[in-house]
PDB file of N, CA and C in Angstrom:
ATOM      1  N   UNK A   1       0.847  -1.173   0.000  1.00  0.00           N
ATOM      2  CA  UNK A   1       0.000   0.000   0.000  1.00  0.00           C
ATOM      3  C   UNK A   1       0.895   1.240   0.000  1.00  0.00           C
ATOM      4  N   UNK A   2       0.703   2.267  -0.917  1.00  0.00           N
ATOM      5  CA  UNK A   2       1.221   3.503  -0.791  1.00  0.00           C
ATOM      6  C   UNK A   2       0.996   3.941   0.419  1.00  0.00           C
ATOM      7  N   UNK A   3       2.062   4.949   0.549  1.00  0.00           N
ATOM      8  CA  UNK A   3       2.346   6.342   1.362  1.00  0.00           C
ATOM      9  C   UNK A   3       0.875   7.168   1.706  1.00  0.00           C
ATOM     10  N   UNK A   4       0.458   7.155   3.266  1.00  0.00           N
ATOM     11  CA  UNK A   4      -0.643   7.539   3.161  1.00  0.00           C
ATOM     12  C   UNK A   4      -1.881   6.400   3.468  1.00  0.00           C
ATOM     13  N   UNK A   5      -1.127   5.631   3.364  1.00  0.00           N
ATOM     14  CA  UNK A   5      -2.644   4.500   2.952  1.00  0.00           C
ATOM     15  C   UNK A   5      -3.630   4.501   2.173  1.00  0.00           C
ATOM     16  N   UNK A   6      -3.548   5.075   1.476  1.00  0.00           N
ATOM     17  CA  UNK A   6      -4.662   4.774  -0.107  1.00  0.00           C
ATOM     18  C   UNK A   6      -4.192   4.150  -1.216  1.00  0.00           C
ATOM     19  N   UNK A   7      -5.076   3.346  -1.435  1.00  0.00           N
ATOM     20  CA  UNK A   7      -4.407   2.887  -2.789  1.00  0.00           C
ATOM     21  C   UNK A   7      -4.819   3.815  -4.017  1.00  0.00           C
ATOM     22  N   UNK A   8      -4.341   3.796  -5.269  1.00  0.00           N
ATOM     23  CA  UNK A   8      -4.418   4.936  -6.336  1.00  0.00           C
ATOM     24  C   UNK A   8      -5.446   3.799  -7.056  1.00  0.00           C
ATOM     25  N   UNK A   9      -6.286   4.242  -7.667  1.00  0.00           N
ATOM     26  CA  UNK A   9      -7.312   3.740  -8.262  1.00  0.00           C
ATOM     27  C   UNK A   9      -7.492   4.486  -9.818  1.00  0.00           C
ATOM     28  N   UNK A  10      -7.693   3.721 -10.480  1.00  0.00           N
ATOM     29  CA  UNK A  10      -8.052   4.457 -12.128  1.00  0.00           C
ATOM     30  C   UNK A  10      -9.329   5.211 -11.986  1.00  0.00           C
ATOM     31  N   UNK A  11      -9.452   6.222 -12.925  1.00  0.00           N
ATOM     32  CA  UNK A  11     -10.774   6.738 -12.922  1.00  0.00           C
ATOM     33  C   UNK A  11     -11.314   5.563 -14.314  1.00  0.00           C
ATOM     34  N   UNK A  12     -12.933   5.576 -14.022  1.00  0.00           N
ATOM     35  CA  UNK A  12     -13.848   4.813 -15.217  1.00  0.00           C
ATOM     36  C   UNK A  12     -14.842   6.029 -15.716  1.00  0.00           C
ATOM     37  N   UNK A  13     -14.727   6.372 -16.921  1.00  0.00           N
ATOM     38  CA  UNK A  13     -15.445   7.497 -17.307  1.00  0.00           C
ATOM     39  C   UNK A  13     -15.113   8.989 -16.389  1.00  0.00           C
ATOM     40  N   UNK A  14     -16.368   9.216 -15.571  1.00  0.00           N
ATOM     41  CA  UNK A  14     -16.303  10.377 -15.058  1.00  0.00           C
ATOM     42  C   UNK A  14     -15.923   9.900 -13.307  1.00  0.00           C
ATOM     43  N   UNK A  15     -15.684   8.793 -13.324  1.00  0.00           N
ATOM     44  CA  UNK A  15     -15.995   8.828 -11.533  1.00  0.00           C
ATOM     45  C   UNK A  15     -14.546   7.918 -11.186  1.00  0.00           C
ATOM     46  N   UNK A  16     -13.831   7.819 -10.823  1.00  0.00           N
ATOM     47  CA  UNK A  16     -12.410   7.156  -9.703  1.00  0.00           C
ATOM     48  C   UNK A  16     -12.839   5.893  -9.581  1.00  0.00           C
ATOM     49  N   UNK A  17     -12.853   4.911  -9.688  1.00  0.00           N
ATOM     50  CA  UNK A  17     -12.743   3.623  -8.941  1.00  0.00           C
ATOM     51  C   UNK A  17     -12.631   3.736  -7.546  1.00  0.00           C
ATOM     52  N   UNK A  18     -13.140   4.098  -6.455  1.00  0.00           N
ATOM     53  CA  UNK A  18     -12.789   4.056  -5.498  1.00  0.00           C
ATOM     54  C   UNK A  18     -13.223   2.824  -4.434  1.00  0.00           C
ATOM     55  N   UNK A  19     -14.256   2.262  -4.852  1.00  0.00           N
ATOM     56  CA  UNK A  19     -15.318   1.207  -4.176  1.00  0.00           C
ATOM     57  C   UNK A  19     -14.401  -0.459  -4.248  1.00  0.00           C
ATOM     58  N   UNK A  20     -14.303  -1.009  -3.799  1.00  0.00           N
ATOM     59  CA  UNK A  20     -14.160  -2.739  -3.634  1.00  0.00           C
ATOM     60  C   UNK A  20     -15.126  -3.489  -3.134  1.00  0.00           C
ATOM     61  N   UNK A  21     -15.261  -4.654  -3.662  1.00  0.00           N
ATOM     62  CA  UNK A  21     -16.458  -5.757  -3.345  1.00  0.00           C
ATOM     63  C   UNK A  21     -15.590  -7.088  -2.677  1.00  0.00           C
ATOM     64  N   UNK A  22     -15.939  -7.569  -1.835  1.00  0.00           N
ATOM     65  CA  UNK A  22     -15.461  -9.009  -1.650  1.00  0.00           C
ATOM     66  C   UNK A  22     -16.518  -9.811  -1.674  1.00  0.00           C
ATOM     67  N   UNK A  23     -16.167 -11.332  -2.875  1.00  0.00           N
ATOM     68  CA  UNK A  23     -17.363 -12.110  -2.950  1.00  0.00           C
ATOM     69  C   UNK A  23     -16.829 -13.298  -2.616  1.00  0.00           C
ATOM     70  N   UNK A  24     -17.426 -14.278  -2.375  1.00  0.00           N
ATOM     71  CA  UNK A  24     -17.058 -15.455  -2.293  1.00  0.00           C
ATOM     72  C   UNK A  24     -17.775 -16.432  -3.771  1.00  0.00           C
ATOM     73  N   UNK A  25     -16.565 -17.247  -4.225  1.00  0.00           N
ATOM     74  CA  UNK A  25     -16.705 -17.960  -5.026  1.00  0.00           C
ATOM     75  C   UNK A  25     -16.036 -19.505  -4.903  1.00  0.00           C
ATOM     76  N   UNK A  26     -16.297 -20.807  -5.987  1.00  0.00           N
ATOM     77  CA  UNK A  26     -15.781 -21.539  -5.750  1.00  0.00           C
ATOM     78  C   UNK A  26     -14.309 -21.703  -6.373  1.00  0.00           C
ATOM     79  N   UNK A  27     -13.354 -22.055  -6.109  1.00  0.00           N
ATOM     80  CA  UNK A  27     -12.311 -22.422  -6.644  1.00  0.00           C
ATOM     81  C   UNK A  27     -12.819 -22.160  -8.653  1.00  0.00           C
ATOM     82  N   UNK A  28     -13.393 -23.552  -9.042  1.00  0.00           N
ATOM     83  CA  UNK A  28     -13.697 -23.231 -10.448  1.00  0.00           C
ATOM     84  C   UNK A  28     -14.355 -22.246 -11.002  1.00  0.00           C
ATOM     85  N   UNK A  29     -15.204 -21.603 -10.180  1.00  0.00           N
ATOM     86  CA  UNK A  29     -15.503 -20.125 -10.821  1.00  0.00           C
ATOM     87  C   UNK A  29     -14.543 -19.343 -10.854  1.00  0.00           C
ATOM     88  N   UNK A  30     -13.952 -18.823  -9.653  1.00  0.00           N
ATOM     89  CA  UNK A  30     -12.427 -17.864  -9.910  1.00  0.00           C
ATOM     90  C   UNK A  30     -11.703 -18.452 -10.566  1.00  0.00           C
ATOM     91  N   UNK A  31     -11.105 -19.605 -11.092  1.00  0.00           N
ATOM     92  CA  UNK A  31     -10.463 -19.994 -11.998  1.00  0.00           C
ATOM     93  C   UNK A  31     -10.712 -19.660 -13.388  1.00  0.00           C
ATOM     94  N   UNK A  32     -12.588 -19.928 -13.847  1.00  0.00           N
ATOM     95  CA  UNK A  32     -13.231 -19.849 -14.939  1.00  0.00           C
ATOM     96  C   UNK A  32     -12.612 -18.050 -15.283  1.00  0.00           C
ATOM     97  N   UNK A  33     -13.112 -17.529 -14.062  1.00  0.00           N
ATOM     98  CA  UNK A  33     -13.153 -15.934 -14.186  1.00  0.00           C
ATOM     99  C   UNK A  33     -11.628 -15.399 -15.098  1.00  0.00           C
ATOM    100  N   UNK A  34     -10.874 -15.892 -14.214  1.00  0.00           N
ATOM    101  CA  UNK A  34      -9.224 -15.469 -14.277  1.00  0.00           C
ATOM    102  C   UNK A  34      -8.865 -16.021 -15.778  1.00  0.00           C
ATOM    103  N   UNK A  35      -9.132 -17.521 -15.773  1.00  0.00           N
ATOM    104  CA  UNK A  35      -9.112 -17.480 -17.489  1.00  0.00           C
ATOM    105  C   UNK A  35     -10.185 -16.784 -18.450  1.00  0.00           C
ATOM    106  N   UNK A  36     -11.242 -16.328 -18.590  1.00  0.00           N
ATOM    107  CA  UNK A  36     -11.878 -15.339 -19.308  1.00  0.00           C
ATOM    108  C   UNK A  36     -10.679 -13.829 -19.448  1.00  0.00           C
ATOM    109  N   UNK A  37     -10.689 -13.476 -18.268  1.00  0.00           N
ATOM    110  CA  UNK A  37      -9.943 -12.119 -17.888  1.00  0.00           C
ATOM    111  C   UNK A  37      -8.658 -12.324 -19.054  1.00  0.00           C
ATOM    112  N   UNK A  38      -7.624 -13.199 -18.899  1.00  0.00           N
ATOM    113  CA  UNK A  38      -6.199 -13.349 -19.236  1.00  0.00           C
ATOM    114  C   UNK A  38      -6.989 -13.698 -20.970  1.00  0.00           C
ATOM    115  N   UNK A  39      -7.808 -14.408 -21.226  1.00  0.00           N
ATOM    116  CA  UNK A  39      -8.171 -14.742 -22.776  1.00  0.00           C
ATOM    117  C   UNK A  39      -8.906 -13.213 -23.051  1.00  0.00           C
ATOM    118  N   UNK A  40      -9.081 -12.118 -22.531  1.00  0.00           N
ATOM    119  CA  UNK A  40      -9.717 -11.044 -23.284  1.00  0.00           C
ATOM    120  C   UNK A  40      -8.736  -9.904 -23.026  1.00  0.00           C
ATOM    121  N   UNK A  41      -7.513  -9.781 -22.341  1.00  0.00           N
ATOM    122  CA  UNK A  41      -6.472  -9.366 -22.054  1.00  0.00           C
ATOM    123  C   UNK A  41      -7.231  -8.064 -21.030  1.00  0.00           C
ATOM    124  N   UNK A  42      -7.659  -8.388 -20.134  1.00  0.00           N
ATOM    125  CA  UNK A  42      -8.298  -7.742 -19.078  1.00  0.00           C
ATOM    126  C   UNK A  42      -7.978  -7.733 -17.518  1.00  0.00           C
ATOM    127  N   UNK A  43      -7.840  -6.854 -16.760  1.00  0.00           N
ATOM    128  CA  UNK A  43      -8.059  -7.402 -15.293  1.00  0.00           C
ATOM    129  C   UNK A  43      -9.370  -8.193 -15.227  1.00  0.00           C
ATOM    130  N   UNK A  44      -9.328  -8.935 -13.839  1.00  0.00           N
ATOM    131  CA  UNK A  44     -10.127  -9.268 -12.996  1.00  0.00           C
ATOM    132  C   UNK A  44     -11.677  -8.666 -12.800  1.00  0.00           C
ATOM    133  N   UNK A  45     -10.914  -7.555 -12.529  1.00  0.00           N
ATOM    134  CA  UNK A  45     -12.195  -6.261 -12.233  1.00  0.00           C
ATOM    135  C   UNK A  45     -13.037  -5.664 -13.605  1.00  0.00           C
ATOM    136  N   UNK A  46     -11.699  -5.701 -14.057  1.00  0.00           N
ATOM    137  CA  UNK A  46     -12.578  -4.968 -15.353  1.00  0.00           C
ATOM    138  C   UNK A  46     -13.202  -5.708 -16.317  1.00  0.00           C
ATOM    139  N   UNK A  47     -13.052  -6.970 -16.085  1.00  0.00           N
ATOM    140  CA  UNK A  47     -14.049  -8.382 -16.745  1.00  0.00           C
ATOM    141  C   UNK A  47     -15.470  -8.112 -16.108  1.00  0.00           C
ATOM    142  N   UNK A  48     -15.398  -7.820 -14.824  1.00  0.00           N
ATOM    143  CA  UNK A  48     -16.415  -8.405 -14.171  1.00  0.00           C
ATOM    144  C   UNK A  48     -17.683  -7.121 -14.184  1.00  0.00           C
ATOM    145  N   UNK A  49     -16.779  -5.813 -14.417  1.00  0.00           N
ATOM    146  CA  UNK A  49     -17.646  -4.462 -14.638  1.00  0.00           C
ATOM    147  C   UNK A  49     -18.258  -4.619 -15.846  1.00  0.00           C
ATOM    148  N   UNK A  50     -17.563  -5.222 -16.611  1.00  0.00           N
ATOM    149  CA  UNK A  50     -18.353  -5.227 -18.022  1.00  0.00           C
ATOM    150  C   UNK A  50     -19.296  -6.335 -17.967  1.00  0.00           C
ATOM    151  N   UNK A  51     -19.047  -7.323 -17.900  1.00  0.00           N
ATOM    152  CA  UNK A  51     -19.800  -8.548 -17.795  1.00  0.00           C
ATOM    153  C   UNK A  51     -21.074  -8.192 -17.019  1.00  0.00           C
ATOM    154  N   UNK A  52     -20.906  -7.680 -16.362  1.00  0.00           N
ATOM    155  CA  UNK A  52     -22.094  -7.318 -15.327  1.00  0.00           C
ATOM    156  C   UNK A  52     -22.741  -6.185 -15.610  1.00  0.00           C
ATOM    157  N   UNK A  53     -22.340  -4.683 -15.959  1.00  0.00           N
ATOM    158  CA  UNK A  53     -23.132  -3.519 -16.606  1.00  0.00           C
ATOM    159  C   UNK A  53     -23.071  -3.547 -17.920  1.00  0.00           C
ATOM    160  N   UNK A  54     -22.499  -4.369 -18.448  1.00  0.00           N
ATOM    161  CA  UNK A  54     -22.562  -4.228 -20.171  1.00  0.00           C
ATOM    162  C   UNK A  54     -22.372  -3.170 -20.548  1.00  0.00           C
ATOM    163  N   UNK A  55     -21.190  -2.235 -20.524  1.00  0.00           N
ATOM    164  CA  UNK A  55     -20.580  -1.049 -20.927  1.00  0.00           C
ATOM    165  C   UNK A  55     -19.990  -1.371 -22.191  1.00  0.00           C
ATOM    166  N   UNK A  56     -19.154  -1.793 -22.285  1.00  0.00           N
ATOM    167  CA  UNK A  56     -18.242  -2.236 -23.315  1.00  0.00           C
ATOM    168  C   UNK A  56     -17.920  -3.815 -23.343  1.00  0.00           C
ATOM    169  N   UNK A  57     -17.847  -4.168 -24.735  1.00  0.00           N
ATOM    170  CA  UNK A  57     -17.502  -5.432 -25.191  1.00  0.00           C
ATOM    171  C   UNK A  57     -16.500  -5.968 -24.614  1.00  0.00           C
ATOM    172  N   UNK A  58     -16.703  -7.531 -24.549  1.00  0.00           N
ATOM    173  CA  UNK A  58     -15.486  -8.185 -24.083  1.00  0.00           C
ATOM    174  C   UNK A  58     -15.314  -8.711 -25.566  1.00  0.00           C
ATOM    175  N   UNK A  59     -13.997  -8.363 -25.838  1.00  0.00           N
ATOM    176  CA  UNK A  59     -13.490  -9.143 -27.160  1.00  0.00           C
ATOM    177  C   UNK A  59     -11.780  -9.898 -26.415  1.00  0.00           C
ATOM    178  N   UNK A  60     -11.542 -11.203 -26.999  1.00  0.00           N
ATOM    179  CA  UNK A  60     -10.878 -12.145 -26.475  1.00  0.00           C
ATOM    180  C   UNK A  60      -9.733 -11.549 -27.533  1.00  0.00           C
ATOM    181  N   UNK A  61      -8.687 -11.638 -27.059  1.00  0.00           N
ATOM    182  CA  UNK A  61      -7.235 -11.196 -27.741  1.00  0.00           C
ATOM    183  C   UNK A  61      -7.376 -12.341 -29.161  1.00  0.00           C
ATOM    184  N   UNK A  62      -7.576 -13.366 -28.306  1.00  0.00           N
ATOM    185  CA  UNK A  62      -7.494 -14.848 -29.266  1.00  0.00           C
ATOM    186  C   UNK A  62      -8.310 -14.731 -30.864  1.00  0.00           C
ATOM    187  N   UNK A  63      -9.273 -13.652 -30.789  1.00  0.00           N
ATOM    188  CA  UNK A  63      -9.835 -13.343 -32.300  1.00  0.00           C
ATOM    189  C   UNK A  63      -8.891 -12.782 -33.014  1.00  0.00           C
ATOM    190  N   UNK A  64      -8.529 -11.756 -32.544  1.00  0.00           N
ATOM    191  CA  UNK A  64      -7.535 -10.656 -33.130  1.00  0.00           C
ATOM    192  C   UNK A  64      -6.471 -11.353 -34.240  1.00  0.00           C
ATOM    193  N   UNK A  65      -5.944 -12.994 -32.910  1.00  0.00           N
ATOM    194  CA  UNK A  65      -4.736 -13.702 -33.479  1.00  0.00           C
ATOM    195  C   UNK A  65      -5.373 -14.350 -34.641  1.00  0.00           C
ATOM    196  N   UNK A  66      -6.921 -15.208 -34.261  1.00  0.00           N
ATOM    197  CA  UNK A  66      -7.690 -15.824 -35.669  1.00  0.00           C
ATOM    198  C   UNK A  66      -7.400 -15.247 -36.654  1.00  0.00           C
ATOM    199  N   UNK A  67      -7.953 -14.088 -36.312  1.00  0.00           N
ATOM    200  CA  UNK A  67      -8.393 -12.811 -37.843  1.00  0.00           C
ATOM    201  C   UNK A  67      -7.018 -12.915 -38.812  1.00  0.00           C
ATOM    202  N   UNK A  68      -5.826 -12.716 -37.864  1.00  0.00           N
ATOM    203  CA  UNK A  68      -4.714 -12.900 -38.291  1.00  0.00           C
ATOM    204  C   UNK A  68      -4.030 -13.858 -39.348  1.00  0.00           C
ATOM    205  N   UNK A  69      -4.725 -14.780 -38.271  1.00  0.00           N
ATOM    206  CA  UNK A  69      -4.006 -16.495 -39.075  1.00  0.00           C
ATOM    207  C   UNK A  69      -4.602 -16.634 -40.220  1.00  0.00           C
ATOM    208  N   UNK A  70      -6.240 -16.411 -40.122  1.00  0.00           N
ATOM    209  CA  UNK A  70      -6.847 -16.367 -41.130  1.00  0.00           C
ATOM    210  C   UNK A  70      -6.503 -15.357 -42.676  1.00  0.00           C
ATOM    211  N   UNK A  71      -6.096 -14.415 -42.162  1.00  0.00           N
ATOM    212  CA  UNK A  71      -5.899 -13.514 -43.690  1.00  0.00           C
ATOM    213  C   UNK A  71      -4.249 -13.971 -43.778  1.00  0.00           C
ATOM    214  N   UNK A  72      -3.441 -14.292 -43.046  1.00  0.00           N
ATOM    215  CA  UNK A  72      -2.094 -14.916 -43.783  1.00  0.00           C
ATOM    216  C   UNK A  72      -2.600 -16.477 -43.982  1.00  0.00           C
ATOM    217  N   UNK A  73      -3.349 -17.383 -43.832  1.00  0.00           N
ATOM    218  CA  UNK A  73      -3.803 -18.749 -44.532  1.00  0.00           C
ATOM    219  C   UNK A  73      -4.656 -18.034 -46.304  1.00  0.00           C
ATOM    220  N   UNK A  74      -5.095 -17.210 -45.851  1.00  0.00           N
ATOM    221  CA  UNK A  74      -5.872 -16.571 -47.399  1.00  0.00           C
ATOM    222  C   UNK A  74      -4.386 -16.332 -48.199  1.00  0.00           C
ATOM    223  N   UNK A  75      -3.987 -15.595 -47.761  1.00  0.00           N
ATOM    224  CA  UNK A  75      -2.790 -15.164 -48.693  1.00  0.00           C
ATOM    225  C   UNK A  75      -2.147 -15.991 -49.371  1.00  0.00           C
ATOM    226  N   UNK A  76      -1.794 -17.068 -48.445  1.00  0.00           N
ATOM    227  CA  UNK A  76      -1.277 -18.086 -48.815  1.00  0.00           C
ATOM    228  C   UNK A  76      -1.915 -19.008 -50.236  1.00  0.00           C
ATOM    229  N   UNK A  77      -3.173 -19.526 -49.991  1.00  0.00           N
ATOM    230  CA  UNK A  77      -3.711 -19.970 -50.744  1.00  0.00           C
ATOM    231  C   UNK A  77      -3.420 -19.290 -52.353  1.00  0.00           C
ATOM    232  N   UNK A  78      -3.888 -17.563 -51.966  1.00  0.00           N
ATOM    233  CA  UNK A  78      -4.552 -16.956 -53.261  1.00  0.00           C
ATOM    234  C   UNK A  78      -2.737 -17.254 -54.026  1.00  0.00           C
ATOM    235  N   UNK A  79      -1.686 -17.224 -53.188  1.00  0.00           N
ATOM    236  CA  UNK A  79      -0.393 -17.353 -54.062  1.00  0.00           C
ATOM    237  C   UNK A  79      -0.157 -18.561 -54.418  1.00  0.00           C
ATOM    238  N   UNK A  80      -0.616 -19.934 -53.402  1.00  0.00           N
ATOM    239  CA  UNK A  80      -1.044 -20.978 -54.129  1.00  0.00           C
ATOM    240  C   UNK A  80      -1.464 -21.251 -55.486  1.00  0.00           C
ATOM    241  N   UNK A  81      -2.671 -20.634 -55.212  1.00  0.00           N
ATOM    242  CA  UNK A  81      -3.484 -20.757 -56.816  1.00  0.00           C
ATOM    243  C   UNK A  81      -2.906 -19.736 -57.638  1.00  0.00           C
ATOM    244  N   UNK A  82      -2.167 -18.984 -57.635  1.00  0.00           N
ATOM    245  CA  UNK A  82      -1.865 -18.219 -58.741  1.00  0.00           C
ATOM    246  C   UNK A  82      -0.733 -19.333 -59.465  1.00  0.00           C
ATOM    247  N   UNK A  83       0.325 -19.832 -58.449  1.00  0.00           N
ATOM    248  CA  UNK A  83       1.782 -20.490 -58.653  1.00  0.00           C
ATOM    249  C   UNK A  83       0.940 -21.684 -59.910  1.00  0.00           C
ATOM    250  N   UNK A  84       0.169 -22.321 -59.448  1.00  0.00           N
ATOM    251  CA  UNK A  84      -0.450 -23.347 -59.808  1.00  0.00           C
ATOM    252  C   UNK A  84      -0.957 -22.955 -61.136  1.00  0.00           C
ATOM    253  N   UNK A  85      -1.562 -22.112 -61.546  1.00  0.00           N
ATOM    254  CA  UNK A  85      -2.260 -21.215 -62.614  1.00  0.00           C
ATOM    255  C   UNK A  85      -3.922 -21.871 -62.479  1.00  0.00           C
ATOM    256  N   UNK A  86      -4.056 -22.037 -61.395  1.00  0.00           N
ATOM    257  CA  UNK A  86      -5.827 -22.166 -60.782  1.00  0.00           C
ATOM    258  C   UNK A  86      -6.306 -23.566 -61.413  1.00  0.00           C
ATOM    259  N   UNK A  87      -4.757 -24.881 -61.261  1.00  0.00           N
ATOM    260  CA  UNK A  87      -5.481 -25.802 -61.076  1.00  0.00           C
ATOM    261  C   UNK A  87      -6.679 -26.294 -60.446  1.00  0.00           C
ATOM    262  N   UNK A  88      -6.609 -25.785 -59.597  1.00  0.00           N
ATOM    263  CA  UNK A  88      -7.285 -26.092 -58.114  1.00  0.00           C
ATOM    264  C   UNK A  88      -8.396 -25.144 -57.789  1.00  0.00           C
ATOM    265  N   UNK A  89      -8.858 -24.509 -58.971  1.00  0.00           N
ATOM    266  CA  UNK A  89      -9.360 -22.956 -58.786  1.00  0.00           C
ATOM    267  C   UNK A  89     -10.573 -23.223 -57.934  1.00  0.00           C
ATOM    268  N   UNK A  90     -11.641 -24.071 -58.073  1.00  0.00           N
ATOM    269  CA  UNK A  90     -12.917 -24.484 -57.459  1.00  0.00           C
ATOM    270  C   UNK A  90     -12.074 -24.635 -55.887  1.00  0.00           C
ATOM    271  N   UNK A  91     -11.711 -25.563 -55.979  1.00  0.00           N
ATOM    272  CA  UNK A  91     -11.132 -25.624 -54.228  1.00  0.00           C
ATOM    273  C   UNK A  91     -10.856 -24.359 -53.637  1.00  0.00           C
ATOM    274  N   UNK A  92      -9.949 -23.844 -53.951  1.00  0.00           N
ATOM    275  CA  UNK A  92      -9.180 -22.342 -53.282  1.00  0.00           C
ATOM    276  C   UNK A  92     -10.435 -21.154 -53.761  1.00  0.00           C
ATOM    277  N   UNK A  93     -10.904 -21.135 -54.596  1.00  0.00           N
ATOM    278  CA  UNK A  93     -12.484 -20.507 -54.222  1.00  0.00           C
ATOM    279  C   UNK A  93     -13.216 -20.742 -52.655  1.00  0.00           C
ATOM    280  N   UNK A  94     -13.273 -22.058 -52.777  1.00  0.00           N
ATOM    281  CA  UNK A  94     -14.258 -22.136 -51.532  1.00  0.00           C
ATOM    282  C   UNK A  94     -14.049 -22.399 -50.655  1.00  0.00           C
ATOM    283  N   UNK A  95     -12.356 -22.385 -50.391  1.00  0.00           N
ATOM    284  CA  UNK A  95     -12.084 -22.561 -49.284  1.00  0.00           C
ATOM    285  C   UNK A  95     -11.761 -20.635 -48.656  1.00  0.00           C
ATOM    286  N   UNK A  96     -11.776 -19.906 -50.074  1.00  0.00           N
ATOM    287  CA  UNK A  96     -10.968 -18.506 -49.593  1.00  0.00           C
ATOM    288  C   UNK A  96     -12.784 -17.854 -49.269  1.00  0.00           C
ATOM    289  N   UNK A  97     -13.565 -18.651 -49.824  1.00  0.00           N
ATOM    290  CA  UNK A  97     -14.838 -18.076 -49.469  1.00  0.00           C
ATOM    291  C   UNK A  97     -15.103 -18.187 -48.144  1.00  0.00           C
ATOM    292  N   UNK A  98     -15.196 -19.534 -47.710  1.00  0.00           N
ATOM    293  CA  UNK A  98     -15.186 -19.760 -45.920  1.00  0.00           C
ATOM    294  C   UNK A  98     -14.231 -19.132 -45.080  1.00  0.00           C
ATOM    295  N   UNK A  99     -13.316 -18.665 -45.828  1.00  0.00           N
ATOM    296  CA  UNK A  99     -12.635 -17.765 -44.546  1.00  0.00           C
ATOM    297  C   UNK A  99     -12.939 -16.795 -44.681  1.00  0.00           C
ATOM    298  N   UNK A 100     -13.217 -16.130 -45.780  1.00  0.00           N
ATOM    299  CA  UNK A 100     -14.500 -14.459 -45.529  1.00  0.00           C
ATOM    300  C   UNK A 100     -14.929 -14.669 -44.354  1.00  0.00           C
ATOM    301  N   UNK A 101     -15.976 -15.806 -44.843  1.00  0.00           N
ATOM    302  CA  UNK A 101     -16.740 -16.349 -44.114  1.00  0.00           C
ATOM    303  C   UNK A 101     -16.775 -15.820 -42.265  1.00  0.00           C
ATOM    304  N   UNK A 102     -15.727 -16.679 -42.441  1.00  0.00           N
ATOM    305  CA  UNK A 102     -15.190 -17.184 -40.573  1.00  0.00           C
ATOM    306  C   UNK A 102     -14.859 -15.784 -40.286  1.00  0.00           C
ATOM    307  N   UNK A 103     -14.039 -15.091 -41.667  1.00  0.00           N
ATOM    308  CA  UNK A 103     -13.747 -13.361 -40.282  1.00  0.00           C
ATOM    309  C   UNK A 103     -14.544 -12.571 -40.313  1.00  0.00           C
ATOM    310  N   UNK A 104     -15.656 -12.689 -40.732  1.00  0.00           N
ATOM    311  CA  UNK A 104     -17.024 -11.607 -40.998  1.00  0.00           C
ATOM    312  C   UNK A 104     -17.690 -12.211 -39.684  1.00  0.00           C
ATOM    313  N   UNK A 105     -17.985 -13.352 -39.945  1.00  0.00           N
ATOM    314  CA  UNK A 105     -18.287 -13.857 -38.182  1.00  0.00           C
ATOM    315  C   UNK A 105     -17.699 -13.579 -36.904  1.00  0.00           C
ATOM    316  N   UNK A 106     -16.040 -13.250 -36.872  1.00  0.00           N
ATOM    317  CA  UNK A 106     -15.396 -13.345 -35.786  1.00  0.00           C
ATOM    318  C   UNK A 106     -15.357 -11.741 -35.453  1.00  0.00           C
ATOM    319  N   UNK A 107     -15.674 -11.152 -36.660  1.00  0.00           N
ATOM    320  CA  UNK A 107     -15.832  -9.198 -36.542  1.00  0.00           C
ATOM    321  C   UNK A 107     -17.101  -8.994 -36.219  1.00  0.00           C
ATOM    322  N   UNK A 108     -17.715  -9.549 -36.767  1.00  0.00           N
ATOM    323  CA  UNK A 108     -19.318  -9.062 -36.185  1.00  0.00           C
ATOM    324  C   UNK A 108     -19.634  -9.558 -35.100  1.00  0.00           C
ATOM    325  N   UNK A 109     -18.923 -10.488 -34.223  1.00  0.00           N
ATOM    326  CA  UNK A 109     -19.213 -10.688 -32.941  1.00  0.00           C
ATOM    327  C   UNK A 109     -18.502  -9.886 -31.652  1.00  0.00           C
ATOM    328  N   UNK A 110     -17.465  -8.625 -32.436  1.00  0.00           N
ATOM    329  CA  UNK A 110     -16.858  -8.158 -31.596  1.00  0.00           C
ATOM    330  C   UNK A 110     -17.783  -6.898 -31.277  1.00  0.00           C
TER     331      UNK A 110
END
């Protein structure tokens, strides 16, 4: 604890954080919690403010990396099928279609 005895608290919008809650939970819920928190790159607290007032979205870091993998697996392909001269053109169509697909889904859920 700082100098003084207060701890320094972030402000949220217009008002300080100043308030704390103690709850009791079971082992696998605080566990569940702590992994949500660390998979959306969040504190503790600030999982649980949102989750609970629905201010702002929880988006999981782990899409970000999808979205990622996904448009360098596209890339890949579309240089695939070019190297190839679109042997394969029906395949790498529909496979570059389902990954639209998958990141139009993984954006519109953020």
């Amino acid at each position: 604890m700082p100098k003084g005895g207060v701890m320094p608290f972030s402000v949220q919008g217009k008002e300080a954080l100043t308030e704390s809650l103690r709850l009791r939970l079971t082992t696998t819920e605080k566990d569940a919690l702590k992994e949500d928190a660390v998979i959306a790159g969040l504190t503790l607290s600030e999982l649980v403010r949102r989750r609970y007032f629905g201010k702002k979205p929880i988006v999981a870091n782990a899409d970000l990396t999808v979205v990622r993998q996904l448009l360098s697996l596209r890339g890949q392909l579309m240089m695939m099928h070019n190297e190839t001269g679109g042997v394969y053109s029906e395949e790498t169509a529909r496979i570059l279609r389902e990954i639209k697909i998958m990141i139009q889904r993984i954006s519109h859920d953020r």
